[in-house]
PDB file of N, CA and C in Angstrom:
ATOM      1  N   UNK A   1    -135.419 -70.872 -71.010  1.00  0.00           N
ATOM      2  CA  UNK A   1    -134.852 -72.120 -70.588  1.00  0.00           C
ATOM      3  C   UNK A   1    -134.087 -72.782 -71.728  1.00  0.00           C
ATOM      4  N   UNK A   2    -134.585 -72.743 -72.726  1.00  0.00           N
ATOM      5  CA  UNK A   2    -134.221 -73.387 -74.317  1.00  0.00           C
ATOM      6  C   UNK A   2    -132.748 -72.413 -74.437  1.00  0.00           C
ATOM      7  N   UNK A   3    -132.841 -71.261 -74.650  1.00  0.00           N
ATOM      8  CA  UNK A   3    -131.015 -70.451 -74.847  1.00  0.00           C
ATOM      9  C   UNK A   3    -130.455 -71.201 -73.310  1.00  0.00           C
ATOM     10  N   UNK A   4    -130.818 -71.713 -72.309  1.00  0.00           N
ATOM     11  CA  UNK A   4    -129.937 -71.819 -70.887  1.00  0.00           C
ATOM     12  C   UNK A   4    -129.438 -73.186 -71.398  1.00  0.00           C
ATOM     13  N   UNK A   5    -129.814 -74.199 -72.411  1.00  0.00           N
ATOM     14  CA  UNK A   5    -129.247 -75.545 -72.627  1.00  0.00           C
ATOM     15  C   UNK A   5    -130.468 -76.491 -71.973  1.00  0.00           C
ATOM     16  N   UNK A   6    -131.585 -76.018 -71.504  1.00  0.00           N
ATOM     17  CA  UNK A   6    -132.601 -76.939 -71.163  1.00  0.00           C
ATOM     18  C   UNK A   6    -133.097 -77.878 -72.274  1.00  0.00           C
ATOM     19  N   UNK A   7    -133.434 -78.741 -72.166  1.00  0.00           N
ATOM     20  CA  UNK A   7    -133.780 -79.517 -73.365  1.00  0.00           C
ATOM     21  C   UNK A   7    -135.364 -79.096 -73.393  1.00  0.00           C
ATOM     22  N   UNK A   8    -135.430 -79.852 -74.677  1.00  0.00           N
ATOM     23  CA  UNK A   8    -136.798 -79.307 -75.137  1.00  0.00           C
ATOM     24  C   UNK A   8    -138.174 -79.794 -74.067  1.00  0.00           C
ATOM     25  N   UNK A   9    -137.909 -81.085 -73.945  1.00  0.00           N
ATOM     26  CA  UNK A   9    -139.179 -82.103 -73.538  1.00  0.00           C
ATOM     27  C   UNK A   9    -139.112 -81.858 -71.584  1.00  0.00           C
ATOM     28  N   UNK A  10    -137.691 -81.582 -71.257  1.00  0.00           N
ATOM     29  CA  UNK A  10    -137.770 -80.758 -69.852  1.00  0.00           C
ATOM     30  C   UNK A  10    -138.498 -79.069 -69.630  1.00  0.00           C
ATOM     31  N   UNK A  11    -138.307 -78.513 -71.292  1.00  0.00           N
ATOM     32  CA  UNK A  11    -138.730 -77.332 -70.469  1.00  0.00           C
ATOM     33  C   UNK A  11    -140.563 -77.478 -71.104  1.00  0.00           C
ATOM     34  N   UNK A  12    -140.635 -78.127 -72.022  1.00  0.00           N
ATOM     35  CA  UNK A  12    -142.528 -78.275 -72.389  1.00  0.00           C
ATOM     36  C   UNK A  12    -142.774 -78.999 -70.981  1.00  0.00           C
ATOM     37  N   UNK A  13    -142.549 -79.857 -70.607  1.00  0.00           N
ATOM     38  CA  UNK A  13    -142.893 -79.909 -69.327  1.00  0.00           C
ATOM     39  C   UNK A  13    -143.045 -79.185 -67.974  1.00  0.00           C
ATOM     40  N   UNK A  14    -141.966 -78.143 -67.787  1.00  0.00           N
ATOM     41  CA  UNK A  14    -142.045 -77.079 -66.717  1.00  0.00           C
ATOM     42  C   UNK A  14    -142.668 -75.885 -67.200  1.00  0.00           C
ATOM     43  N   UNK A  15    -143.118 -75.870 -68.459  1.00  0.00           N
ATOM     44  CA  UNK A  15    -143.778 -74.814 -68.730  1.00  0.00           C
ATOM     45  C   UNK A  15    -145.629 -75.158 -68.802  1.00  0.00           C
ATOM     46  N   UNK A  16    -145.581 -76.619 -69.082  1.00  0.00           N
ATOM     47  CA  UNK A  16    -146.781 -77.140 -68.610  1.00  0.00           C
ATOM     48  C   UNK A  16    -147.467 -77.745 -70.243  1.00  0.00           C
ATOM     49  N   UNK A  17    -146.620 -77.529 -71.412  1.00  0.00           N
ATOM     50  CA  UNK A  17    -147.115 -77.942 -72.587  1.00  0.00           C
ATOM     51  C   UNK A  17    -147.205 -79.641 -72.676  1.00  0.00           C
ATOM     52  N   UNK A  18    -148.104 -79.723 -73.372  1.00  0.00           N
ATOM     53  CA  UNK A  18    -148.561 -81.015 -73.429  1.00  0.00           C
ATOM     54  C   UNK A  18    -147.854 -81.781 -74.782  1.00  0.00           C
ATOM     55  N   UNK A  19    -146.551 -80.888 -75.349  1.00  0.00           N
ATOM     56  CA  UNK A  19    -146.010 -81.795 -75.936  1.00  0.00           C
ATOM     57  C   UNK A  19    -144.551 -81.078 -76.086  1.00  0.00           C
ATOM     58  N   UNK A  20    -143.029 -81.318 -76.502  1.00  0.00           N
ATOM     59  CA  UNK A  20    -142.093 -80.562 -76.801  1.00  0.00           C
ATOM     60  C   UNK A  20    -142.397 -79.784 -78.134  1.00  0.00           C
ATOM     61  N   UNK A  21    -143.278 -80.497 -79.224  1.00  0.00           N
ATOM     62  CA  UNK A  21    -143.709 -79.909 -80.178  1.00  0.00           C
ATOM     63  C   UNK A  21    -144.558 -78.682 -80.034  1.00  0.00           C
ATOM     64  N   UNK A  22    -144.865 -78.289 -79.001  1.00  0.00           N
ATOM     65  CA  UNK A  22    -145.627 -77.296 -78.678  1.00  0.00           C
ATOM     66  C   UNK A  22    -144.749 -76.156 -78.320  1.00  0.00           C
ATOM     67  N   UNK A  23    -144.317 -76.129 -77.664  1.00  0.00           N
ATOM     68  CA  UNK A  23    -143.109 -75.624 -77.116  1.00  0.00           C
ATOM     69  C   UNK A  23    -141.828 -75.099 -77.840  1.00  0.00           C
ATOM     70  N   UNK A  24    -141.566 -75.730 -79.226  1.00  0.00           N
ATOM     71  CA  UNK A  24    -140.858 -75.530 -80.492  1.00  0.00           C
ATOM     72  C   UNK A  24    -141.844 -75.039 -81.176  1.00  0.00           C
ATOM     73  N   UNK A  25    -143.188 -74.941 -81.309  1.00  0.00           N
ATOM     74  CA  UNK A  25    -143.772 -74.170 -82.103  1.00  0.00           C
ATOM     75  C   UNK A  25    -144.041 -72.482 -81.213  1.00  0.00           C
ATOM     76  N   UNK A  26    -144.083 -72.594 -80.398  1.00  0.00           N
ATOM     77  CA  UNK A  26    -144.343 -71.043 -79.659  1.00  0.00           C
ATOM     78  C   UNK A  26    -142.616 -70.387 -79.571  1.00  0.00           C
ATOM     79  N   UNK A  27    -141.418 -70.961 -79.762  1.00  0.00           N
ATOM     80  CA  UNK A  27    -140.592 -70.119 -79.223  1.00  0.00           C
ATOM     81  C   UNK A  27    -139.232 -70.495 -80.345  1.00  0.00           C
ATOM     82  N   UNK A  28    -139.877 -71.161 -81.445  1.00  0.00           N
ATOM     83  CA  UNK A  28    -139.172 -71.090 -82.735  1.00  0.00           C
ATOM     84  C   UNK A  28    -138.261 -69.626 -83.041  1.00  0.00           C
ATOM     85  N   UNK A  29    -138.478 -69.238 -83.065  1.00  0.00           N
ATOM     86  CA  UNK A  29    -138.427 -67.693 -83.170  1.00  0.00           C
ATOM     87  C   UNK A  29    -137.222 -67.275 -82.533  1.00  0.00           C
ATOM     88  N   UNK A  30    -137.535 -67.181 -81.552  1.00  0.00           N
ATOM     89  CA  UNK A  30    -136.429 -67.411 -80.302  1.00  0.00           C
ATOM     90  C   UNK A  30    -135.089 -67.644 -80.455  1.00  0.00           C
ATOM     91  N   UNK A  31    -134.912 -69.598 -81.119  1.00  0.00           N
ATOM     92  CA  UNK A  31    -133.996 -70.709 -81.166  1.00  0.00           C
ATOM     93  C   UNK A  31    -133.345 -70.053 -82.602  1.00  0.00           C
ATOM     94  N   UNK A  32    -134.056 -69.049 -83.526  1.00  0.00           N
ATOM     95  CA  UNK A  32    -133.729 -68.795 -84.905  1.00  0.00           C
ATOM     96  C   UNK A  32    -132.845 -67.574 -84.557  1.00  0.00           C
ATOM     97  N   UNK A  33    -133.249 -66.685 -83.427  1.00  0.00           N
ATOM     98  CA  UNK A  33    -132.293 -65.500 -83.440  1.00  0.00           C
ATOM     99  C   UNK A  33    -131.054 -66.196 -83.208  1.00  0.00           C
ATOM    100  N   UNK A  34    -130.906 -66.963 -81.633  1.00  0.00           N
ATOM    101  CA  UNK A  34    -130.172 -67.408 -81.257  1.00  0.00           C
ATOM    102  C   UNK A  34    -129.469 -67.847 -82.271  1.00  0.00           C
ATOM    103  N   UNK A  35    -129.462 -68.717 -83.003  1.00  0.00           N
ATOM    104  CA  UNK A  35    -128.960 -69.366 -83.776  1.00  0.00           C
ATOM    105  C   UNK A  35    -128.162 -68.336 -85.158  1.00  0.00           C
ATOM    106  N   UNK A  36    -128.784 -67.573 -85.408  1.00  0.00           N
ATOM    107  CA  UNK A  36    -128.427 -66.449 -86.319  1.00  0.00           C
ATOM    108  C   UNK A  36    -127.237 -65.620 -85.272  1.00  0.00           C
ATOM    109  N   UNK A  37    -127.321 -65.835 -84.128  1.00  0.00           N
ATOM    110  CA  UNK A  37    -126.126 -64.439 -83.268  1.00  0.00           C
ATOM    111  C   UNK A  37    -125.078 -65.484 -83.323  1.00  0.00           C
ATOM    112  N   UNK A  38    -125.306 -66.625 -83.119  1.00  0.00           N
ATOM    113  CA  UNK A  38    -123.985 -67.629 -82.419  1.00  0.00           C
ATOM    114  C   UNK A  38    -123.356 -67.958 -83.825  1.00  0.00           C
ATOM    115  N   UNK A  39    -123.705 -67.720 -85.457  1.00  0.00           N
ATOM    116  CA  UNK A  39    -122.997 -67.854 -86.364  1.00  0.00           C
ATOM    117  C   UNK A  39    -122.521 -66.227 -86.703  1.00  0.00           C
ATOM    118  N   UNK A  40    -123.075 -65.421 -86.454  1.00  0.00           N
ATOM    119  CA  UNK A  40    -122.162 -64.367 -86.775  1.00  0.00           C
ATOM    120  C   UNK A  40    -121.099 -64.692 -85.709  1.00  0.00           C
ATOM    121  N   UNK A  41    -121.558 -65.005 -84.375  1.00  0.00           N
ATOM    122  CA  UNK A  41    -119.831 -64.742 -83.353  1.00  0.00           C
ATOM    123  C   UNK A  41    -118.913 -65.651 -84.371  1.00  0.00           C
ATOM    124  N   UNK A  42    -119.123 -66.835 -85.089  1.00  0.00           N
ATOM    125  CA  UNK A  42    -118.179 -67.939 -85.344  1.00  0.00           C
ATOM    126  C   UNK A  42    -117.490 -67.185 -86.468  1.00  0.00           C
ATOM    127  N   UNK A  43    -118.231 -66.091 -87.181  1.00  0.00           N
ATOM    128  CA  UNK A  43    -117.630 -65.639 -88.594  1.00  0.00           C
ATOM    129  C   UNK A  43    -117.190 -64.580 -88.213  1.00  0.00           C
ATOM    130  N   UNK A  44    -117.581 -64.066 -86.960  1.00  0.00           N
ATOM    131  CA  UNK A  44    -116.280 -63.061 -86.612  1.00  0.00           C
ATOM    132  C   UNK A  44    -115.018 -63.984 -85.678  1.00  0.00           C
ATOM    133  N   UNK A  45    -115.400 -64.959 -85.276  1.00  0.00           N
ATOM    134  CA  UNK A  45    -113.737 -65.635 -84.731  1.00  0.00           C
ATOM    135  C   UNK A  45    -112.805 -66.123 -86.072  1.00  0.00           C
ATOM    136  N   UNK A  46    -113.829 -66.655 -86.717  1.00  0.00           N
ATOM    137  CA  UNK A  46    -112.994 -67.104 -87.907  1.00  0.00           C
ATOM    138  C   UNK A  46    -112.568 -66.326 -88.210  1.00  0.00           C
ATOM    139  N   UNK A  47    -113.070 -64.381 -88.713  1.00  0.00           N
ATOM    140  CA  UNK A  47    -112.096 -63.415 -89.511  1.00  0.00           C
ATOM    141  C   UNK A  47    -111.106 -63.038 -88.537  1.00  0.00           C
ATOM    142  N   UNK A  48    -111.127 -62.972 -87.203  1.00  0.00           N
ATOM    143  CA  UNK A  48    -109.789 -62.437 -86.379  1.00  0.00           C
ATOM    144  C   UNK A  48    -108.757 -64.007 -86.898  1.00  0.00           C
ATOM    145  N   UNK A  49    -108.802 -64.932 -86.555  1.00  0.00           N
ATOM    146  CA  UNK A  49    -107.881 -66.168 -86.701  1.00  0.00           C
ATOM    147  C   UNK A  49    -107.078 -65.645 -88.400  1.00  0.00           C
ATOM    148  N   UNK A  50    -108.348 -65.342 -88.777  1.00  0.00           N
ATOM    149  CA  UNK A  50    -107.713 -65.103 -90.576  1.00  0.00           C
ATOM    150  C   UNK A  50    -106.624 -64.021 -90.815  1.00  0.00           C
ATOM    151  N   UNK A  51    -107.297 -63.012 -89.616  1.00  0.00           N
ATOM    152  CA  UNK A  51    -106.241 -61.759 -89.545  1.00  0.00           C
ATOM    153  C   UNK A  51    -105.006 -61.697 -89.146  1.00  0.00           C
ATOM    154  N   UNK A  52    -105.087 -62.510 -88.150  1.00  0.00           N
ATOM    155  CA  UNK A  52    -104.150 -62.814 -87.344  1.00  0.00           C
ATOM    156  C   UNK A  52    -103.043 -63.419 -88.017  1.00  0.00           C
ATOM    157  N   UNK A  53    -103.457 -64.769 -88.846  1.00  0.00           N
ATOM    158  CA  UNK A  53    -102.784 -65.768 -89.436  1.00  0.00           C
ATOM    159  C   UNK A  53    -101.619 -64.645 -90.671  1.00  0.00           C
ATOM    160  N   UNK A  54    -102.662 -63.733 -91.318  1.00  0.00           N
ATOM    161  CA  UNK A  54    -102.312 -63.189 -92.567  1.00  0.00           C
ATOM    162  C   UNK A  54    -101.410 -61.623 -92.182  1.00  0.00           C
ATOM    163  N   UNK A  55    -101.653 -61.465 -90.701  1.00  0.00           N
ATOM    164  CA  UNK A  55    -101.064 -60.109 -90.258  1.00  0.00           C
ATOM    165  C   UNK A  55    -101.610 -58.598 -90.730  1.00  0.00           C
ATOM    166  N   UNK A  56    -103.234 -58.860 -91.015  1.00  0.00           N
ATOM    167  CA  UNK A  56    -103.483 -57.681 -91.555  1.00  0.00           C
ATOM    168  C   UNK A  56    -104.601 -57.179 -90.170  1.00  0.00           C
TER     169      UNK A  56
END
């Protein structure tokens, strides 16, 4: 739910946790890959723009 754009305190709730802090502690992990894939995509858009710009 958390990668779909659910917020935190909506999905500790539909998942039944009794706090959003709970919920960021079980799926931390998760939010860190994510977060690690969506900056490589940005540093590979940035090197095509660079390529592009420079013609190589």
């Amino acid at each position: 739910m958390l990668l779909a754009g659910v917020d935190v305190a909506t999905t500790a709730g539909v998942l039944g946790h009794s706090t959003p802090t709970t919920t960021l502690g079980a799926y931390a992990h998760v939010l860190s890959e994510s977060k690690r894939k969506a900056t490589d995509r940005l540093g590979d858009a940035f090197d095509a723009i660079a390529k592009e710009k420079t013609g190589t």
